[in-house]
Structures are given as C-alpha cells and as structure tokens.
N, C-alpha and C. Protein backbone atom coordinates (compact mmCIF):
# COMPACT_ATOMS: atom_id res chain seq x y z
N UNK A 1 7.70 -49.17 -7.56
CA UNK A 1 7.42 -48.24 -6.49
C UNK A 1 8.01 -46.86 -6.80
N UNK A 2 8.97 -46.85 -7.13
CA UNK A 2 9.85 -45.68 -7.57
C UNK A 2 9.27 -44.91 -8.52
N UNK A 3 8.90 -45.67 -9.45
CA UNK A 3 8.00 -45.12 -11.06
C UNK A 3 6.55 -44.40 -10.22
N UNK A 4 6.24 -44.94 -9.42
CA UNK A 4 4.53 -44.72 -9.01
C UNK A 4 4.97 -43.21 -8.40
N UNK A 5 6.06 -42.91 -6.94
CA UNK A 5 6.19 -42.05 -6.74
C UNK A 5 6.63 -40.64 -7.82
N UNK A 6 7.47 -41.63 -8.71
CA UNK A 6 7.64 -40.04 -9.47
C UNK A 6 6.15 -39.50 -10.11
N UNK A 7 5.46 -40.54 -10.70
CA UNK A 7 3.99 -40.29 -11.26
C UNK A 7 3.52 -39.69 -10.49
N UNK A 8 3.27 -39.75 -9.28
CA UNK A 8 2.35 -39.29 -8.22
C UNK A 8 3.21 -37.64 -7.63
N UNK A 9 4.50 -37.40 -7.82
CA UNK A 9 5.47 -36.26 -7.52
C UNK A 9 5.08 -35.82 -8.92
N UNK A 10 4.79 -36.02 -10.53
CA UNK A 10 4.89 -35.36 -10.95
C UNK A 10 3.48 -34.78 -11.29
N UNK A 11 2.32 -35.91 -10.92
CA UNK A 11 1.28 -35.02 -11.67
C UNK A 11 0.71 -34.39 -9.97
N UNK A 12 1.00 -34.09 -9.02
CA UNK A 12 0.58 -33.08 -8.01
C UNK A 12 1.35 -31.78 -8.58
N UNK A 13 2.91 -31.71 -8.85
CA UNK A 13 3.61 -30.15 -9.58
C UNK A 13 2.65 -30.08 -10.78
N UNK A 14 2.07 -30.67 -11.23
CA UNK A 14 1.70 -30.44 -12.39
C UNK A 14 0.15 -29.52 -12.51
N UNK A 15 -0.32 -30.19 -11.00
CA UNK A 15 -1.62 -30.05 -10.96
C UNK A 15 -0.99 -28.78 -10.22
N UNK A 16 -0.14 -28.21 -9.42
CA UNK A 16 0.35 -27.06 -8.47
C UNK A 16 0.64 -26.07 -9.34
N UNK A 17 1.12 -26.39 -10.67
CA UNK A 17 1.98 -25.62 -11.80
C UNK A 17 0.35 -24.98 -12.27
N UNK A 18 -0.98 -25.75 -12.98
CA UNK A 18 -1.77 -25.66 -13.60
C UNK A 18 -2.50 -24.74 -12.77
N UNK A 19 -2.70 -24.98 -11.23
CA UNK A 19 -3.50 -24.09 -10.66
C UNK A 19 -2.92 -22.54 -10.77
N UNK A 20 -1.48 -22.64 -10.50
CA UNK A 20 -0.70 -21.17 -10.06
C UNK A 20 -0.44 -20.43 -11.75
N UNK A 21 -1.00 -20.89 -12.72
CA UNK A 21 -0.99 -20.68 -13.93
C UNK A 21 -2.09 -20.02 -13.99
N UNK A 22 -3.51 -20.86 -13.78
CA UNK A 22 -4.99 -20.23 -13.63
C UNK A 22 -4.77 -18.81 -12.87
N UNK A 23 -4.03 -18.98 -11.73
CA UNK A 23 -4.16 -17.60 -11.03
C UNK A 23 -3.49 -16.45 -11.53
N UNK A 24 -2.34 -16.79 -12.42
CA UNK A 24 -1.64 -15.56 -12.83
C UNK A 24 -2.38 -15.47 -14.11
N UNK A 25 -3.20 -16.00 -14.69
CA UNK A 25 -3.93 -15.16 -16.29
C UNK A 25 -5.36 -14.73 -15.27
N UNK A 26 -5.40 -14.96 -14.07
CA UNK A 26 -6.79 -14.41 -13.81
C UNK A 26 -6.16 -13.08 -13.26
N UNK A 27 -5.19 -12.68 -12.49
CA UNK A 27 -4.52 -11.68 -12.31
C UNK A 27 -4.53 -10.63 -13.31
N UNK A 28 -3.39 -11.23 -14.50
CA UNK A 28 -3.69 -10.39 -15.43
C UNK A 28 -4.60 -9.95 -16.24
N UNK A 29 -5.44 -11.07 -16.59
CA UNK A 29 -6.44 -10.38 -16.83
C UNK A 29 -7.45 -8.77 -16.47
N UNK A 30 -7.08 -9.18 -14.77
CA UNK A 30 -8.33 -7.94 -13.96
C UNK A 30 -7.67 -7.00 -13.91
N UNK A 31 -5.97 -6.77 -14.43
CA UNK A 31 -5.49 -5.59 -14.27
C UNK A 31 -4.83 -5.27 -16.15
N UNK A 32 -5.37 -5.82 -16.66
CA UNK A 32 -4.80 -5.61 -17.97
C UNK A 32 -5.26 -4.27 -18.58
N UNK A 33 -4.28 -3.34 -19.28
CA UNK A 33 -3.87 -2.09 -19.33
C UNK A 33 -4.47 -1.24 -18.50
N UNK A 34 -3.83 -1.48 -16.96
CA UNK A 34 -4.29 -0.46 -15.92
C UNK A 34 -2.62 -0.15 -15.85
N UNK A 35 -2.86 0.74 -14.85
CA UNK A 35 -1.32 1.56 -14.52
C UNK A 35 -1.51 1.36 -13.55
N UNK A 36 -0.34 1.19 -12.78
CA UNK A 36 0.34 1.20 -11.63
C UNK A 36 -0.46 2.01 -10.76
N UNK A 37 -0.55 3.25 -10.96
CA UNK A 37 -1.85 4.30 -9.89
C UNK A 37 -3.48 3.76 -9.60
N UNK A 38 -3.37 2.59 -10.99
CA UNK A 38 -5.29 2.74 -11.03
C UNK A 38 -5.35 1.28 -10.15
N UNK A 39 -3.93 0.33 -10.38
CA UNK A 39 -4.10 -1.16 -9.55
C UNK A 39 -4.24 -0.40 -8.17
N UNK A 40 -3.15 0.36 -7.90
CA UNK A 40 -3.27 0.49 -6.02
C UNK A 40 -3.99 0.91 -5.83
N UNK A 41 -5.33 1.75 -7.00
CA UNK A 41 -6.40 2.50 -6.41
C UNK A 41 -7.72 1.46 -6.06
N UNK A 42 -7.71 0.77 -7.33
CA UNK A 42 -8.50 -0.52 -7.57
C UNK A 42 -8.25 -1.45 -6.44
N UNK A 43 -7.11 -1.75 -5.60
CA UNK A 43 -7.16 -2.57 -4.80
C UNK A 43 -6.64 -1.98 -3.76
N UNK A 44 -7.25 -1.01 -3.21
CA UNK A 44 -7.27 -0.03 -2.03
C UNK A 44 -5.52 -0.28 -1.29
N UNK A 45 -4.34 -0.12 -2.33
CA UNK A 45 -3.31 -0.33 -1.39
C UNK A 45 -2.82 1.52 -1.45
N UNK A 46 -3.70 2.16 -1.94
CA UNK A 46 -2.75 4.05 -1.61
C UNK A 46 -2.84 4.09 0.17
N UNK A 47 -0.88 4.50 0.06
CA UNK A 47 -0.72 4.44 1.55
C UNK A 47 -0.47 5.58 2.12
N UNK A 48 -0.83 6.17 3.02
CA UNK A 48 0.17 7.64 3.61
C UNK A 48 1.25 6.98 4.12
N UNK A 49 2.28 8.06 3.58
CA UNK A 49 3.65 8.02 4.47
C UNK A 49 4.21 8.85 4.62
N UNK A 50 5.11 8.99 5.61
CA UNK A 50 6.02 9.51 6.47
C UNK A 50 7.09 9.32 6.09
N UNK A 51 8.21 9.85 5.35
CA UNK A 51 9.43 9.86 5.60
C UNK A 51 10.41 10.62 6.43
N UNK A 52 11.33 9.77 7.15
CA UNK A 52 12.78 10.16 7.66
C UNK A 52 13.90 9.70 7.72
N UNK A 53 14.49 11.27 7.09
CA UNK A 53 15.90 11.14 6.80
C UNK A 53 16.84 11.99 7.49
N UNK A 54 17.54 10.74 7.50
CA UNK A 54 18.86 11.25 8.63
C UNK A 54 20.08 11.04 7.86
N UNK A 55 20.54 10.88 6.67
CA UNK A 55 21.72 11.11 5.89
C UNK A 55 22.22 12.62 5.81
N UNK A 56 23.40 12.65 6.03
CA UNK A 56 23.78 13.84 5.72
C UNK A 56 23.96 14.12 4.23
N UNK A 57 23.77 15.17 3.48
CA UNK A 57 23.45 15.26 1.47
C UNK A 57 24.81 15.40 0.86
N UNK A 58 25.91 15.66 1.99
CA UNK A 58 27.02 15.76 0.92
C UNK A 58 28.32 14.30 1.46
N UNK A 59 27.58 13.49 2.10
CA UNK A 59 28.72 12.43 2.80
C UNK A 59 27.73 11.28 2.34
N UNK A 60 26.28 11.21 1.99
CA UNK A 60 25.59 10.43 2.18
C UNK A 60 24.78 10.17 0.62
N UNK A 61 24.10 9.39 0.00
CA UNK A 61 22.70 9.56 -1.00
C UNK A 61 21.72 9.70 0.09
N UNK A 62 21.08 9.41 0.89
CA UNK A 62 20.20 8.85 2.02
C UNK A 62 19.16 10.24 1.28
N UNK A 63 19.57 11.34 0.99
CA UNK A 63 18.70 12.62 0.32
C UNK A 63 17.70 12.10 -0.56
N UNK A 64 18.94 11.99 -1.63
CA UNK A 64 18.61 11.99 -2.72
C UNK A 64 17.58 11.03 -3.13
N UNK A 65 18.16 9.40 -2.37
CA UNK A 65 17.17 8.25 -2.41
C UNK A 65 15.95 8.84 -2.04
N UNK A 66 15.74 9.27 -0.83
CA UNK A 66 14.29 9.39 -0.25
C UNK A 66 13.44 10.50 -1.31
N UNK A 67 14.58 11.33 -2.10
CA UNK A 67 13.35 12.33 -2.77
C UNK A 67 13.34 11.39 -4.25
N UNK A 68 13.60 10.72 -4.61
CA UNK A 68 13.42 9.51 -5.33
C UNK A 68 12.40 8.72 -5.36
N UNK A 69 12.66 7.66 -4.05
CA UNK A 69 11.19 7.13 -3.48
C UNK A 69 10.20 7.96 -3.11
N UNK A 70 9.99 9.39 -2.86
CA UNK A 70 9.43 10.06 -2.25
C UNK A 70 8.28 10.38 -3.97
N UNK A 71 8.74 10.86 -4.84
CA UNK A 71 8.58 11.18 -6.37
C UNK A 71 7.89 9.97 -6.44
N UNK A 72 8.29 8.72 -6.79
CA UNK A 72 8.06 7.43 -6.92
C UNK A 72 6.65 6.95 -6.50
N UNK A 73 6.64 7.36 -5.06
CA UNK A 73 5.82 7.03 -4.41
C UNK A 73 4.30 7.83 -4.90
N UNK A 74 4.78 9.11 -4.47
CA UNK A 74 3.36 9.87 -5.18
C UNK A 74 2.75 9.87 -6.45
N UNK A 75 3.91 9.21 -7.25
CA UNK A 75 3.59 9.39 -9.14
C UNK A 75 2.40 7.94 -9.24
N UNK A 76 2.39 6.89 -7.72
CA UNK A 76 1.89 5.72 -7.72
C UNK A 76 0.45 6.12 -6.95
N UNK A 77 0.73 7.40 -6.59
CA UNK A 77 -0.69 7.39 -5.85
C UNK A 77 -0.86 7.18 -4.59
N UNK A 78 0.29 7.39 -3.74
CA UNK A 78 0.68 7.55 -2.87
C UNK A 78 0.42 8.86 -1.91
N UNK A 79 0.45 8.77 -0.80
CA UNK A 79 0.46 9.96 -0.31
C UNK A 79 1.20 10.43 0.64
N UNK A 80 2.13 11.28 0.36
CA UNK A 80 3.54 12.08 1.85
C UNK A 80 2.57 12.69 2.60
N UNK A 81 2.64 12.59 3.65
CA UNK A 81 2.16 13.35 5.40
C UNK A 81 3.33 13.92 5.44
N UNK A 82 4.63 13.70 5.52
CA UNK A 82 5.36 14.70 6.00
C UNK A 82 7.23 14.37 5.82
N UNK A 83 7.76 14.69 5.61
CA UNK A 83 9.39 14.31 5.34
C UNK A 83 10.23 14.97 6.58
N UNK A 84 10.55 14.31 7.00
CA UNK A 84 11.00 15.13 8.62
C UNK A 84 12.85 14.74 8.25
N UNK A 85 13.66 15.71 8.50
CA UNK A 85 14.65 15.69 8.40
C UNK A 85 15.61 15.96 9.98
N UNK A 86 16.54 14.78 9.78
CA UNK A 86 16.98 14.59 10.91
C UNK A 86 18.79 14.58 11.33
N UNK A 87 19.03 14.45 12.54
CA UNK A 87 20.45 14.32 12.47
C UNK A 87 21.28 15.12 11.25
N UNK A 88 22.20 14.62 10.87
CA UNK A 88 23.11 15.41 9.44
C UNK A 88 22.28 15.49 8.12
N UNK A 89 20.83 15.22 8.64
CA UNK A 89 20.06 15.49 6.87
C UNK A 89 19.53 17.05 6.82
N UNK A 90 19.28 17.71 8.57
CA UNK A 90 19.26 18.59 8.40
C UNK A 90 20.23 19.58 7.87
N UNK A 91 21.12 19.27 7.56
CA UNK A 91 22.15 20.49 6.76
C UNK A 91 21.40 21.36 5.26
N UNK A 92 20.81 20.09 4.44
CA UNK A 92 19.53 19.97 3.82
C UNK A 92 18.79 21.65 3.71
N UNK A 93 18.46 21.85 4.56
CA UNK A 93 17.52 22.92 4.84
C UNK A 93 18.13 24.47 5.36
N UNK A 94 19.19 24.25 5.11
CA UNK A 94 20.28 25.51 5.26
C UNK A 94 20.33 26.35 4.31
N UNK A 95 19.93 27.42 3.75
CA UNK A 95 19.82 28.46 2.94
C UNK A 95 20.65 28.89 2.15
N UNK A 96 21.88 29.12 3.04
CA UNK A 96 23.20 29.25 2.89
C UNK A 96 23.78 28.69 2.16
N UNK A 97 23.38 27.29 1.68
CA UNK A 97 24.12 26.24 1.06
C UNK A 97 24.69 26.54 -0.38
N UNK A 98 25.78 26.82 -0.92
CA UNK A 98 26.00 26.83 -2.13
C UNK A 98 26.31 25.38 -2.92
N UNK A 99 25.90 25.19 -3.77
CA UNK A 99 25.64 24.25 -4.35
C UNK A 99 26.62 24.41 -5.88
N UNK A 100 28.00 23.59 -5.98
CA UNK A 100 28.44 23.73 -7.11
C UNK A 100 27.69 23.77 -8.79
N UNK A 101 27.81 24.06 -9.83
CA UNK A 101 27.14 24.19 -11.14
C UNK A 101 26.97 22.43 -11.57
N UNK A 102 27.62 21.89 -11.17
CA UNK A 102 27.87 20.49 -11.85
C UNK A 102 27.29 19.33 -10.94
N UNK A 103 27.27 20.13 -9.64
CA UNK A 103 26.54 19.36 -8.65
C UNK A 103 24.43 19.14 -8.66
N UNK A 104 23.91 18.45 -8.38
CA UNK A 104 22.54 18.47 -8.17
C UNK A 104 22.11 19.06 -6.59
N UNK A 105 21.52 20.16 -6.85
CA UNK A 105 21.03 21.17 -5.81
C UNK A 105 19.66 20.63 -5.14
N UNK A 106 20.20 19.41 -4.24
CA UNK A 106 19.06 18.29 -3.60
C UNK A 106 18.07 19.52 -2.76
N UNK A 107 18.36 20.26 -2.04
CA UNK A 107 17.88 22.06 -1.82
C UNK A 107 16.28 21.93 -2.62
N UNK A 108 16.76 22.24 -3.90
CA UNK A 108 15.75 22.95 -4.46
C UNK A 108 14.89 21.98 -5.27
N UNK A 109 15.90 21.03 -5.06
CA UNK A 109 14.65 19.80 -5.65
C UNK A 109 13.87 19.06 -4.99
N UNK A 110 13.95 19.16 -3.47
CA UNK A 110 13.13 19.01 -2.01
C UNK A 110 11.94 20.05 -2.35
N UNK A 111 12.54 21.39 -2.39
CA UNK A 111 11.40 22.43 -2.46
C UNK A 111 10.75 22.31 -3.52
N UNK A 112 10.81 21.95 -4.95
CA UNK A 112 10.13 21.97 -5.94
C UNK A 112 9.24 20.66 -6.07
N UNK A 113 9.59 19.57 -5.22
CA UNK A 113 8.75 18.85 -5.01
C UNK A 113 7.71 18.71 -3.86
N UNK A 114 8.12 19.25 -3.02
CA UNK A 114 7.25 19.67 -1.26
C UNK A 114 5.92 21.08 -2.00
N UNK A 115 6.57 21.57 -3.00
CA UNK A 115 5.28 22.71 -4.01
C UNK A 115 4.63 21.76 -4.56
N UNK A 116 5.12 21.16 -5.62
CA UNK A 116 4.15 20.55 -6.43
C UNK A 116 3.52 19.21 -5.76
N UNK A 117 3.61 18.52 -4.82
CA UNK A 117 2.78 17.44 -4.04
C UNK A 117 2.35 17.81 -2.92
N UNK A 118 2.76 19.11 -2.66
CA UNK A 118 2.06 19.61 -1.31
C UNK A 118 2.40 18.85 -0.22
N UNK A 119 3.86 18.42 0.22
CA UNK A 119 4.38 17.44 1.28
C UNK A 119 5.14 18.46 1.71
N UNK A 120 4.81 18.13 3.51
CA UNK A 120 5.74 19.07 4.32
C UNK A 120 7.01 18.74 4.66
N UNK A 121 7.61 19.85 4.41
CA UNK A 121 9.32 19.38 4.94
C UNK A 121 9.32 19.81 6.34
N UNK A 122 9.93 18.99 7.24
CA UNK A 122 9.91 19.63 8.44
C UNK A 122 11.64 19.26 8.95
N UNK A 123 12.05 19.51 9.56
CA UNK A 123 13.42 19.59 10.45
C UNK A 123 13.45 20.03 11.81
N UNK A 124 13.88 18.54 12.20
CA UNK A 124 13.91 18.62 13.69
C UNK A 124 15.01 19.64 14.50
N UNK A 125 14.08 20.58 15.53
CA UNK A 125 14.97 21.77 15.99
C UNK A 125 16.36 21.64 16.87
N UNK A 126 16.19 20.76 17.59
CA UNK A 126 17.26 19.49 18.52
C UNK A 126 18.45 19.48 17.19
N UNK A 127 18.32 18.27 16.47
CA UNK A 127 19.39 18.24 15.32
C UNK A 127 19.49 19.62 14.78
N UNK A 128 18.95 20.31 14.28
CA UNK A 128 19.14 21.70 13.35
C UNK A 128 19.57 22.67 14.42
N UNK A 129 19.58 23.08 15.71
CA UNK A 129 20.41 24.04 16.58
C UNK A 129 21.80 23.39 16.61
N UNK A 130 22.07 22.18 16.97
CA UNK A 130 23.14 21.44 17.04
C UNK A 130 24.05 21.95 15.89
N UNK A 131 23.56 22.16 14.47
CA UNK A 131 24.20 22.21 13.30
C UNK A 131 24.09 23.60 12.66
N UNK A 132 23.73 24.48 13.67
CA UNK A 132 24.19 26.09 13.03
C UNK A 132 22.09 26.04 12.31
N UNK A 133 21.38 25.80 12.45
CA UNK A 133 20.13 25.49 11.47
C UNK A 133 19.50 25.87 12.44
N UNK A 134 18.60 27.51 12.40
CA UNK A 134 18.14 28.22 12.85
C UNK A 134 17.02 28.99 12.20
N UNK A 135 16.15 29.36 12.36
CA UNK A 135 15.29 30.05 11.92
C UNK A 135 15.26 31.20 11.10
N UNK A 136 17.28 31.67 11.53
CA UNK A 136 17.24 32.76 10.28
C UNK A 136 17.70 31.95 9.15
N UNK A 137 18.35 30.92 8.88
CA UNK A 137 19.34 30.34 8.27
C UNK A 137 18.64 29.26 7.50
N UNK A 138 17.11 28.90 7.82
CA UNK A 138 16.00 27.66 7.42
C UNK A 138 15.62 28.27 5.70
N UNK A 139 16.05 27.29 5.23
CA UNK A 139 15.57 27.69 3.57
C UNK A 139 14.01 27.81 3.27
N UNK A 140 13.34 28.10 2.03
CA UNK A 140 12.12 28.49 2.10
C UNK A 140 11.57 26.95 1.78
N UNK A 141 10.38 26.91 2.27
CA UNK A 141 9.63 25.56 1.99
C UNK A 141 9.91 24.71 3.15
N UNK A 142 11.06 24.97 4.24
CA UNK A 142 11.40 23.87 5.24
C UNK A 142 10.40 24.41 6.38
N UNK A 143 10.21 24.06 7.52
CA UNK A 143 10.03 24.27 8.84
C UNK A 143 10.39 23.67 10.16
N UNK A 144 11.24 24.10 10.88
CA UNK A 144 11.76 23.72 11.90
C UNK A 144 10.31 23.34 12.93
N UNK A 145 10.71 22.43 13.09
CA UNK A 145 9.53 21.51 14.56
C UNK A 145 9.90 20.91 15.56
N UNK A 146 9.49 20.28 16.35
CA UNK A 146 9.88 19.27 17.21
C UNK A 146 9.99 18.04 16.88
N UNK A 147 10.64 16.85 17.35
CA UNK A 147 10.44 15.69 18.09
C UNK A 147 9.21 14.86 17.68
N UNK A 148 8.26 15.77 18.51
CA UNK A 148 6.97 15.58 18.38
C UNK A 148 6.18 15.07 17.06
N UNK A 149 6.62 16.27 16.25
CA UNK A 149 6.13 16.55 15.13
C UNK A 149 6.53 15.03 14.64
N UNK A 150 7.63 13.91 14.78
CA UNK A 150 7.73 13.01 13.90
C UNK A 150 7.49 12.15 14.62
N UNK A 151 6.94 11.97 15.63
CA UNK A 151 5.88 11.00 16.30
C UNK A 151 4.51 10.95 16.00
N UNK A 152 3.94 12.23 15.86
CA UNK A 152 3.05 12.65 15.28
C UNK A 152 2.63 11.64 14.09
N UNK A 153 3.97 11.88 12.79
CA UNK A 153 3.60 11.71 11.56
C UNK A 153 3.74 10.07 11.53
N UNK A 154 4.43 9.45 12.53
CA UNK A 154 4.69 7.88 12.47
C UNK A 154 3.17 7.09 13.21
N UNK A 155 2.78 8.20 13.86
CA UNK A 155 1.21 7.49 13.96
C UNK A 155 0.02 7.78 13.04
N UNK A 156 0.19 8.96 12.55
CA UNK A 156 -0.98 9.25 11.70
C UNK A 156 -1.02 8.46 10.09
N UNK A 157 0.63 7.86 9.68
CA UNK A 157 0.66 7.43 8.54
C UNK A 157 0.97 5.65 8.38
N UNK A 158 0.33 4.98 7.63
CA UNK A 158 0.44 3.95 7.51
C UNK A 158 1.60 3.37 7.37
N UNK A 159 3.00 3.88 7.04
CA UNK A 159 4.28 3.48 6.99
C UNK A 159 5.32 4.74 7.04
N UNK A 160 6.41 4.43 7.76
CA UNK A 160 7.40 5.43 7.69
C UNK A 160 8.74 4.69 7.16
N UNK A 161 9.01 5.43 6.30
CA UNK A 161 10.34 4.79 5.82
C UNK A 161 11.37 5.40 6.20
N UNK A 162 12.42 4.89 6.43
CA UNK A 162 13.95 5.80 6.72
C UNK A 162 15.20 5.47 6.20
N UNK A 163 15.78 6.67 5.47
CA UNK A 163 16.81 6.97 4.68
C UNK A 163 17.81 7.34 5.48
C-alpha cells in the first residue's frame, strides 16, 4: 500500500513537473530575444502611473528611490502622469537648495528627468506653504498645485506608488 501511494505521489509531481515544464519553454519561447519594453508592449501590461512622495531628500532615500523606479519604469515602457510631492518631499522643489559637491543633487536629477520623459512634477501647496515653498522659492520644472491635483492623478492612472 505504501509503495502504490508513493507511485501514485510520484508519477502525478511528475506529470505536474512535465506540464509546468511544457509551459515555461512555451513562455520562452514567445518571448525569446524580446526586451523587457517589447514583452509589456506585446502583452498589453504598459501602465500609467502616478507617483507620491512624501520622504523628506536629506533624512530620507524615499527621493531618490522613486526617481529610480520612476527611470526604471519608463526605460520599460511605462508611462508617469505625474510625481506629486508631498509632506517633507516637498523641500525637493526649493530653489534655494544648495547641494554639497560630493553630494547627488536629487534637484536636478528630478528636473532632467521630468525634461527628458515629459513627467510632471507637481508639489502640493498645503505641504509646500507649511515649509517656506512658495512660488518665489519653487525650482524650475516643479509646479505648486493642489490636493486635488493628486486625486486627480490616482484616478486617471492605473497605479500609484508611494515613496
């Protein structure tokens, strides 16, 4: 009895092993030397998103990650609706900011990527009055908004992530 069950336990894994085998060379097969941009295009997963971040850039990564995933995301074919900066991430968008030589100037690497992918930076006016972050004081490429504005972007985009 014992012998029959293992026979019968081993050729069902076997037959479970053989099927889930079939499926991963049929997998690879249909995506073999595609890239990462052409699978999610090929299998309709390009998503809009929304990011928000509420890390502050010099107590926190929460920045840096999101312009990371943010890069990441678009290099996949992805698409940013909008990066809304919040709570202590608005410091972020302060003009003023001097940025040591040895340090990474998260600043200008927001703006050089919000140019070249065409993703809006926005900063909420609530958090940014709170923190001295004013309209004379808003770096170039940011825009102060409402509230709104990131309700807005959490319905119009298929996922919002937060840093």
């Amino acid at each position: 009895m014992i012998a029959r069950d293992f026979l019968v336990s081993y050729w069902t894994s076997l037959a479970s092993t053989n099927i889930l085998l079939d499926m991963i060379k049929y997998v690879e097969s249909s995506v073999s030397g595609a890239t990462a941009r052409s699978r999610c295009e090929k299998r309709n997963f390009m998503m809009n998103i929304s990011l928000l971040v509420q890390g502050d850039p010099l107590s926190t990564n929460a920045p840096s990650l999101a312009l990371h995933f943010a890069r990441e995301a678009v290099s996949q074919g992805h698409a940013l609706y909008r990066v809304f900066f919040y709570k202590d991430a608005v410091h972020l968008a302060n003009r003023l900011n001097s940025v040591p030589s040895d340090e990474t100037d998260l600043q200008s690497e927001w703006q050089t990527f919000a140019k070249d992918s065409g993703t809006e930076l926005t900063v909420c006016i609530a958090a940014g009055q709170r923190r001295g972050i004013v309209e004379d004081v808003i770096a170039d490429g940011f825009s102060i908004v409402g509230l709104g504005q990131m309700v807005e972007a959490m319905a119009e985009s298929d996922r919002t992530v937060t840093f």
